[in-house]
C-alpha atoms as a PDB file:
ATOM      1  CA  UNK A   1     114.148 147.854 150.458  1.00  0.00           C
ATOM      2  CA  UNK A   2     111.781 151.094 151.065  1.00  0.00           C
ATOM      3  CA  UNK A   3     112.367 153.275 153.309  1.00  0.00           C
ATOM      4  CA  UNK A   4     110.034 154.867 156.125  1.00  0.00           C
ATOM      5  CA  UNK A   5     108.334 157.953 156.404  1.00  0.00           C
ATOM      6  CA  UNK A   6     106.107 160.435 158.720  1.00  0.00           C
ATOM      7  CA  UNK A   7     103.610 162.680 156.581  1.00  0.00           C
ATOM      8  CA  UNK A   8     101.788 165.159 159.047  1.00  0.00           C
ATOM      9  CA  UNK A   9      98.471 166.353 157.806  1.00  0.00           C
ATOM     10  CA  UNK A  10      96.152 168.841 159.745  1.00  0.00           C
ATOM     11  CA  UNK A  11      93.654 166.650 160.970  1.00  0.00           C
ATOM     12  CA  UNK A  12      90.952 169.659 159.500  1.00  0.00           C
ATOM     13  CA  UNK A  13      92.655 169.982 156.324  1.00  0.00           C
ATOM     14  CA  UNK A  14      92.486 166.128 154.970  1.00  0.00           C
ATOM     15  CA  UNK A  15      92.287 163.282 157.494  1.00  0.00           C
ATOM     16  CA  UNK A  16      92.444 159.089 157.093  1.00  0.00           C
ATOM     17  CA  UNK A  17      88.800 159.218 156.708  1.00  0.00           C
ATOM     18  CA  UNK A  18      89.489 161.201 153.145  1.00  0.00           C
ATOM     19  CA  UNK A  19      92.829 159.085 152.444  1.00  0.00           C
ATOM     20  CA  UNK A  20      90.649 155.936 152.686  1.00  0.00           C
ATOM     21  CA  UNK A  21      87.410 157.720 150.532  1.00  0.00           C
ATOM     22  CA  UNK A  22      89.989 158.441 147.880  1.00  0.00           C
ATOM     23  CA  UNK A  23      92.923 155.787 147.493  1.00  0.00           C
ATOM     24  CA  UNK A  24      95.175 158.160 146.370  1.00  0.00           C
ATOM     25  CA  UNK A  25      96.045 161.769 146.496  1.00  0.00           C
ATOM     26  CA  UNK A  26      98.925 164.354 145.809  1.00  0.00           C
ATOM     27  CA  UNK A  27     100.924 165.302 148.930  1.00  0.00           C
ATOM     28  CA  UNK A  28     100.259 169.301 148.255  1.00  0.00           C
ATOM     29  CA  UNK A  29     101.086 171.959 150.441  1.00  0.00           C
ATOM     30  CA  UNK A  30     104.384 171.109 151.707  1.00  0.00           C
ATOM     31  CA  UNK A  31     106.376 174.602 152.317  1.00  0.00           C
ATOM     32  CA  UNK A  32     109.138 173.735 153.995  1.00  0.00           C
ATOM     33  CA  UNK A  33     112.641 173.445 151.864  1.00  0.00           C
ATOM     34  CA  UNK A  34     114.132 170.406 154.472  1.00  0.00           C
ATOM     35  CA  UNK A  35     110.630 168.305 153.962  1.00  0.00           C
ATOM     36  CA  UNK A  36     110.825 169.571 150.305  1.00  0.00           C
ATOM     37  CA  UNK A  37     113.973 167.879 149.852  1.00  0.00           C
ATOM     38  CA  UNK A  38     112.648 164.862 151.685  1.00  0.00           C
ATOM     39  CA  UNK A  39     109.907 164.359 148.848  1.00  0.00           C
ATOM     40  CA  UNK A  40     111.823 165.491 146.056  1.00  0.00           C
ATOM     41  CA  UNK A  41     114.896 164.083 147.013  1.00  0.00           C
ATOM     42  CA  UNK A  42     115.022 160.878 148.936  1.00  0.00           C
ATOM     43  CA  UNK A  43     111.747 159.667 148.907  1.00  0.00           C
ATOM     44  CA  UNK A  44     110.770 156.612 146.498  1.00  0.00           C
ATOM     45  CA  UNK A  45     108.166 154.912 144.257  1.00  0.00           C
ATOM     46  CA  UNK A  46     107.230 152.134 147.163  1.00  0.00           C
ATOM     47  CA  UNK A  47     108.431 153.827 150.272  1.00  0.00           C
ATOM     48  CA  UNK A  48     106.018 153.671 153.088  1.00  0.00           C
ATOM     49  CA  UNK A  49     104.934 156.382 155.395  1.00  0.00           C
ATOM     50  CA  UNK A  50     102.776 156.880 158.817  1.00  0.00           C
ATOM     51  CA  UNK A  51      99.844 158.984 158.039  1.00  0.00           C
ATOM     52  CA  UNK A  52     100.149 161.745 160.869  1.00  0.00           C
ATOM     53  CA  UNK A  53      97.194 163.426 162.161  1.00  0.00           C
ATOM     54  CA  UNK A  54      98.682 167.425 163.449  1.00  0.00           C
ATOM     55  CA  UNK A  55      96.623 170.190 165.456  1.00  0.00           C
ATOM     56  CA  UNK A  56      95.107 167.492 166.663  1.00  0.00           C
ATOM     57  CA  UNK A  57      92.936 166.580 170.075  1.00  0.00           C
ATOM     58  CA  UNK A  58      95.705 164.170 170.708  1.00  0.00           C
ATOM     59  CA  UNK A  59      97.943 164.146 167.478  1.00  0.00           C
ATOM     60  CA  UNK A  60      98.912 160.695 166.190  1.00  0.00           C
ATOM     61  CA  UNK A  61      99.729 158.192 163.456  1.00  0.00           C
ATOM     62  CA  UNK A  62      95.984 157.220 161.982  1.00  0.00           C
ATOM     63  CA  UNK A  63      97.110 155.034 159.378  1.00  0.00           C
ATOM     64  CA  UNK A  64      99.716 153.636 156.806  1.00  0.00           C
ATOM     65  CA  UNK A  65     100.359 155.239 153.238  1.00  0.00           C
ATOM     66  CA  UNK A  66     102.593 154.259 150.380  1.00  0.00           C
ATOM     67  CA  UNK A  67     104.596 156.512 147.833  1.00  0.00           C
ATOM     68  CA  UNK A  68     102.991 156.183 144.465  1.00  0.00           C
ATOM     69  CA  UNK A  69     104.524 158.580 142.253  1.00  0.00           C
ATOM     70  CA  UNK A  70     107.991 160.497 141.429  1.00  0.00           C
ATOM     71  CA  UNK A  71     108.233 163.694 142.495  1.00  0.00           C
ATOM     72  CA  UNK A  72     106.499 166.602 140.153  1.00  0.00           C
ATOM     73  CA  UNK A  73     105.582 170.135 140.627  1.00  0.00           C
ATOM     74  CA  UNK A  74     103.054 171.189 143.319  1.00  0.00           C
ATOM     75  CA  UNK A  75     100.699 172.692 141.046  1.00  0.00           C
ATOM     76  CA  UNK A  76      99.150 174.831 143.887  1.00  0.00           C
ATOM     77  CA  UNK A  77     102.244 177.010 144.084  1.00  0.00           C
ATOM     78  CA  UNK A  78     101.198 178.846 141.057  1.00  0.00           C
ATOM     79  CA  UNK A  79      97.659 178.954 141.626  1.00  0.00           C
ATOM     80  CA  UNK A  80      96.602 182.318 142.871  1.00  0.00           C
ATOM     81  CA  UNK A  81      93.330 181.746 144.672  1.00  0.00           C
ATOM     82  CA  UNK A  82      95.516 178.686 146.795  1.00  0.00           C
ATOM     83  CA  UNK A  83      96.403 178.917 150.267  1.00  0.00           C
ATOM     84  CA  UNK A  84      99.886 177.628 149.084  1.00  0.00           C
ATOM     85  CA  UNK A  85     100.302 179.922 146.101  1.00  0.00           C
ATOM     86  CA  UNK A  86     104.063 181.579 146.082  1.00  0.00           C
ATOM     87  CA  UNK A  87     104.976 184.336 143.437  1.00  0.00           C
ATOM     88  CA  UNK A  88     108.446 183.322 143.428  1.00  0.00           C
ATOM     89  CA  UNK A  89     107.757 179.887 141.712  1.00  0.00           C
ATOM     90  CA  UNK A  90     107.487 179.616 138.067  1.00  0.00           C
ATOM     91  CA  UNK A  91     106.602 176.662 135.952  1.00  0.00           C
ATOM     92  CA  UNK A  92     110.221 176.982 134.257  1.00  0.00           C
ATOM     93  CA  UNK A  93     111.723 176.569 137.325  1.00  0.00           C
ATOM     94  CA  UNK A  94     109.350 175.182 140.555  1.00  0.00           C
ATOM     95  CA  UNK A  95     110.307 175.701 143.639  1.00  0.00           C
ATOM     96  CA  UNK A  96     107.207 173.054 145.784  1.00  0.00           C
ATOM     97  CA  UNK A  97     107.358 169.587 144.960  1.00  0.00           C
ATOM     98  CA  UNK A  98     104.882 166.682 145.941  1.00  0.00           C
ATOM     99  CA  UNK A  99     104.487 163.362 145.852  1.00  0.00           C
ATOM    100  CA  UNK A 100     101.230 160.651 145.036  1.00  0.00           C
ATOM    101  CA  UNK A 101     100.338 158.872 147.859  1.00  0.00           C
ATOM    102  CA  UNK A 102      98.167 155.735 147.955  1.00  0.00           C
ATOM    103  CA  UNK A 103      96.103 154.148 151.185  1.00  0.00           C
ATOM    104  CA  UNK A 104      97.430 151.236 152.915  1.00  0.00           C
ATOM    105  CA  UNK A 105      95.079 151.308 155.758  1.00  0.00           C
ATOM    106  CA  UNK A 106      94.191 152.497 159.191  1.00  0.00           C
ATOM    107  CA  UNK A 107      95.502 151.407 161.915  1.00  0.00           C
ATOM    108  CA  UNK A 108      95.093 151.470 165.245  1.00  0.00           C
ATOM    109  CA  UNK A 109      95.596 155.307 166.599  1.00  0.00           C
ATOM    110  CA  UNK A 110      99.250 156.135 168.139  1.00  0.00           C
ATOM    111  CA  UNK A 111      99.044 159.452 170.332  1.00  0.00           C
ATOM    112  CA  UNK A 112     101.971 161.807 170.322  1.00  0.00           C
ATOM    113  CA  UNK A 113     102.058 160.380 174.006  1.00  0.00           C
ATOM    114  CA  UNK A 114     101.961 156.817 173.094  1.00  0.00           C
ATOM    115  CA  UNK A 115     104.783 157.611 170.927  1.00  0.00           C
ATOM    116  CA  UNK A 116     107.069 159.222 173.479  1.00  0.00           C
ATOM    117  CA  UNK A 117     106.653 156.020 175.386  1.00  0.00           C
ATOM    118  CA  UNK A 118     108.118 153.800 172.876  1.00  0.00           C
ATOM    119  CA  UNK A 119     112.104 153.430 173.761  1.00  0.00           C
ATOM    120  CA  UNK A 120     112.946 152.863 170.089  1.00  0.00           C
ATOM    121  CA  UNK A 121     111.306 155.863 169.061  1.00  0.00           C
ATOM    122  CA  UNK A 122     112.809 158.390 171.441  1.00  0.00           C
ATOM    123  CA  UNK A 123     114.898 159.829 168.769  1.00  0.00           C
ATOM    124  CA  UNK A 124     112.125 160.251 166.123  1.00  0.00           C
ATOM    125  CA  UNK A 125     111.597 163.763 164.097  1.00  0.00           C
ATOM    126  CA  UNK A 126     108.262 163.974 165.459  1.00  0.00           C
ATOM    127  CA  UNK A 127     109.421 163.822 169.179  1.00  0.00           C
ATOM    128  CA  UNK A 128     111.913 166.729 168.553  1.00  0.00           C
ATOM    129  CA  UNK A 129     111.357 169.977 170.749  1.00  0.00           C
ATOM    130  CA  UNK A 130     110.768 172.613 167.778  1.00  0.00           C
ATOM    131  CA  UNK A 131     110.235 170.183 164.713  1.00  0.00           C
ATOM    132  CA  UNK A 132     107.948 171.064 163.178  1.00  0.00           C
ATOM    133  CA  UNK A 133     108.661 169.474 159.606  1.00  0.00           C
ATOM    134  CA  UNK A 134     105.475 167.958 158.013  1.00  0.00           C
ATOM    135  CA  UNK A 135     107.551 164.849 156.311  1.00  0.00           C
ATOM    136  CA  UNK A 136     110.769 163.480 158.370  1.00  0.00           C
ATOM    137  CA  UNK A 137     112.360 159.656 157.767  1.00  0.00           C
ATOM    138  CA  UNK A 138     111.736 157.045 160.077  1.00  0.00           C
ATOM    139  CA  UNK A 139     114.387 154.362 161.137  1.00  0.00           C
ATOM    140  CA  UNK A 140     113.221 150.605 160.486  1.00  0.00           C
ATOM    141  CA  UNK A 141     113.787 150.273 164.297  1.00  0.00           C
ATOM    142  CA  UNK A 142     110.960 152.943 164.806  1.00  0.00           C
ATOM    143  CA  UNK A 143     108.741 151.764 161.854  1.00  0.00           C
ATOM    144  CA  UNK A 144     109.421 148.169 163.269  1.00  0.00           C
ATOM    145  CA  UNK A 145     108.527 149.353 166.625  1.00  0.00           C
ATOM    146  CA  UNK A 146     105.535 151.858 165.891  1.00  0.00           C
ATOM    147  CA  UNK A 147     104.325 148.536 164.259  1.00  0.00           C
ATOM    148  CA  UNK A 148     104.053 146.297 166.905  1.00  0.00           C
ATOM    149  CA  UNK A 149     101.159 148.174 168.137  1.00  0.00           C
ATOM    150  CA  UNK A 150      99.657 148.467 165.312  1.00  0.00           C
END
């Protein structure tokens, strides 16, 4: 049984649009030890997640991806001309891991607002004052129900 996922991207950064272009891509950039663990952690070959559109003009669930690959280094962590370099991470020992993720499709868009409204969902990561984690689990309940519009 695979388990459920949000994956927030910056709408600027990479969008649908580019997820659909290119079928797959590595989930790079992720910063954050809790969403870290997430990927590296918990995550599986299979798992589905809600492609997450952030700093957005609204912010919202754009489309479906599924997990393609184990976790393996983030490669960009020891690249020094990336935005997401980090001197403290060595190839011996990485400290940013990522994740392959392949298109499933676009869906309908699901504002932040639309989301709030959804009874099921009032407990999602997403809806949190102060989250701001770019990967956090979703419940079948709130996949189930984010679904239903789809």
């Amino acid at each position: 049984m695979p388990s459920y996922w949000l994956m927030k991207s910056d709408v600027e950064d990479y969008a649908i649009d580019g997820m659909a272009r290119d079928k797959r891509t590595d989930w790079v950039g992720v910063r954050n030890y809790q969403a870290r663990n997430f990927m590296r952690d918990l995550m599986k070959e299979g798992d589905l997640a809600f492609f997450y559109h952030s700093n957005a003009e609204p912010s919202g669930i754009a489309g479906v991806v599924k997990i393609s690959s184990p976790a393996k280094p983030d490669l960009t962590q020891f690249d020094k001309k990336s935005k997401y370099y980090d001197e403290g991470a060595t190839k011996e020992n990485p400290r940013w891991m990522l994740r392959e993720v392949e298109f499933v499709k676009k869906t309908k868009f699901v504002s932040i607002a639309d989301l709030r409204d959804i009874p099921a969902c009032k407990n999602m990561g997403v809806l949190q004052k102060g989250s701001r984690l770019s990967i956090t689990p979703v419940t079948e309940g709130e996949w189930k129900a984010i679904q239903s519009l789809l």
